[in-house]
Protein backbone atom coordinates (compact mmCIF):
# COMPACT_ATOMS: atom_id res chain seq x y z
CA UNK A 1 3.89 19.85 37.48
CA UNK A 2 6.17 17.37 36.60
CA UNK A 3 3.09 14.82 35.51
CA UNK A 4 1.89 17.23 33.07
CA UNK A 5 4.57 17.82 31.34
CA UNK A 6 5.05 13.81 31.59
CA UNK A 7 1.19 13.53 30.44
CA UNK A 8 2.10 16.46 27.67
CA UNK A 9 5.29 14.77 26.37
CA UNK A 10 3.34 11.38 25.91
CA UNK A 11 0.35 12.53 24.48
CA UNK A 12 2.21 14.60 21.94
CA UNK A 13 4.84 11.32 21.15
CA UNK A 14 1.21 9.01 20.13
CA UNK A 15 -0.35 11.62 18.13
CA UNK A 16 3.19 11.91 16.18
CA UNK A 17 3.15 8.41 15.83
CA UNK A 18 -0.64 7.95 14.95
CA UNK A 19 -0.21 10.86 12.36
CA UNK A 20 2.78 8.99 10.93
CA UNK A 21 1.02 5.62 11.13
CA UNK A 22 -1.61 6.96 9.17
CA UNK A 23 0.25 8.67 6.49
CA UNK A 24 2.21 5.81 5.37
CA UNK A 25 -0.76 3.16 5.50
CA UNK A 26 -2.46 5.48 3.19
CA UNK A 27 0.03 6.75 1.19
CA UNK A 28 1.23 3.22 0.74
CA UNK A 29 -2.19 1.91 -0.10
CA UNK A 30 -2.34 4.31 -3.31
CA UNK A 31 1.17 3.38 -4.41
CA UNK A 32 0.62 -0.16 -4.21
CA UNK A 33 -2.67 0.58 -6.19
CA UNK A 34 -0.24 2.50 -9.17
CA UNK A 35 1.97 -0.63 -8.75
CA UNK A 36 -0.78 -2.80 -9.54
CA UNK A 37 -1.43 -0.52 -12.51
CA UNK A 38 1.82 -0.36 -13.78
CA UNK A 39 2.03 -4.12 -13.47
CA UNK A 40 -0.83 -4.04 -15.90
CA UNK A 41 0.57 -2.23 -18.66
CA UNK A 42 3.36 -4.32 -18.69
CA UNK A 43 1.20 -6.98 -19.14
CA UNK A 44 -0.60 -5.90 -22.06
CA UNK A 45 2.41 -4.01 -23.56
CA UNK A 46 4.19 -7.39 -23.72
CA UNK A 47 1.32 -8.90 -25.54
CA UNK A 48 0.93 -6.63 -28.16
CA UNK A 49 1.77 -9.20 -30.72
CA UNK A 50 -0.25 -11.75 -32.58
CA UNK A 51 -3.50 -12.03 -34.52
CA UNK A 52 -5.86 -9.24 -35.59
CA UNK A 53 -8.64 -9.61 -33.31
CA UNK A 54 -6.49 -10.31 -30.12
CA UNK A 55 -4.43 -7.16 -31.17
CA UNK A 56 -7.38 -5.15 -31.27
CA UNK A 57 -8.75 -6.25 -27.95
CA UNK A 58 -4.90 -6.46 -26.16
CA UNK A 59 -4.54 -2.42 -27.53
CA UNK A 60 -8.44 -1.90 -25.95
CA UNK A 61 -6.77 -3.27 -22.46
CA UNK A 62 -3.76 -1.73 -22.72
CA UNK A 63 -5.37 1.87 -23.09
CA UNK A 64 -7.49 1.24 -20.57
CA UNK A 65 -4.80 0.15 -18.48
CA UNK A 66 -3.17 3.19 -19.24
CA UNK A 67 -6.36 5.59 -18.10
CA UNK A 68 -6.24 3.66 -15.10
CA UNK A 69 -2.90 3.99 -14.32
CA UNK A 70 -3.03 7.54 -14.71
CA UNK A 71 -6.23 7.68 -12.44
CA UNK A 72 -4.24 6.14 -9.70
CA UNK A 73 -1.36 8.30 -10.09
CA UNK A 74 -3.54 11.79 -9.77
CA UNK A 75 -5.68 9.94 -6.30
CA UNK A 76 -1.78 9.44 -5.24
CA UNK A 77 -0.46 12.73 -6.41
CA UNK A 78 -3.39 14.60 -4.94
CA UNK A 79 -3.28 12.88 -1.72
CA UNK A 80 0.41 13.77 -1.14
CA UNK A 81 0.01 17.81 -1.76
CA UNK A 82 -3.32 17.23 1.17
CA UNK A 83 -0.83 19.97 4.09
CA UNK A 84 -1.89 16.48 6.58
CA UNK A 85 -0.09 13.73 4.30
CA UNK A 86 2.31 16.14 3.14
CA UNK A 87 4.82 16.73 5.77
CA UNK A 88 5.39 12.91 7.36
CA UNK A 89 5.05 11.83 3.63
CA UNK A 90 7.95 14.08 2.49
CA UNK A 91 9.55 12.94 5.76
CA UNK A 92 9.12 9.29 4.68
CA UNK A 93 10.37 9.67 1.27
CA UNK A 94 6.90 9.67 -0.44
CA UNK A 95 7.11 10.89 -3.93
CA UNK A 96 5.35 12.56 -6.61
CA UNK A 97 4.83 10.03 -9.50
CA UNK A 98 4.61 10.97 -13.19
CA UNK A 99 1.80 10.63 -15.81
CA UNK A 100 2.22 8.77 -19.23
CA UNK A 101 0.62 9.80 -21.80
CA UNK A 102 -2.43 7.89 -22.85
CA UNK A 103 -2.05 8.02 -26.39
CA UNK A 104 1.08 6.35 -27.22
């Protein structure tokens, strides 16, 4: 009796941890992907200056750095509300990130 509840106890601690594990390495993995993003904009934003033609493309990158930063944040987003990522990610401090708007 006593090695069941021995066998129950353990088995219950590695799927805890396993569940945890796998939250954070996948959790993590999207926020460094909206890091990345965000990295980008700051990048572009900062060269918004200069000649006509490098303006023009520099604005192209930075909008599209924008849609992509966005796109990141809603994989993120929606991966946190998922009930399995949810509860350790809450537990670990995961949270929501916001949108920026595309158009400024």
């Amino acid at each position: 009796m006593l090695l069941l509840i021995l066998i129950t106890i353990l088995s219950v601690c590695a799927f805890l941890g396993l569940w945890f594990h796998i939250t954070f390495r996948q959790l993590s993995k999207l926020k460094d992907g909206i890091s990345y993003a965000r990295r980008q904009i700051e990048l572009h934003s900062n060269s918004l200056s200069g000649a006509a033609t490098v303006l023009y493309q520099t604005h192209s990158q930075f909008a599209l750095s924008k849609k992509l930063y966005n796109e990141a944040v809603r994989h993120y987003n929606t991966a946190l509300h998922k009930p399995y990522y949810f509860i350790t990610g809450s537990l670990m401090g995961f949270t929501n990130e916001k949108l920026i708007k595309e158009n400024t």
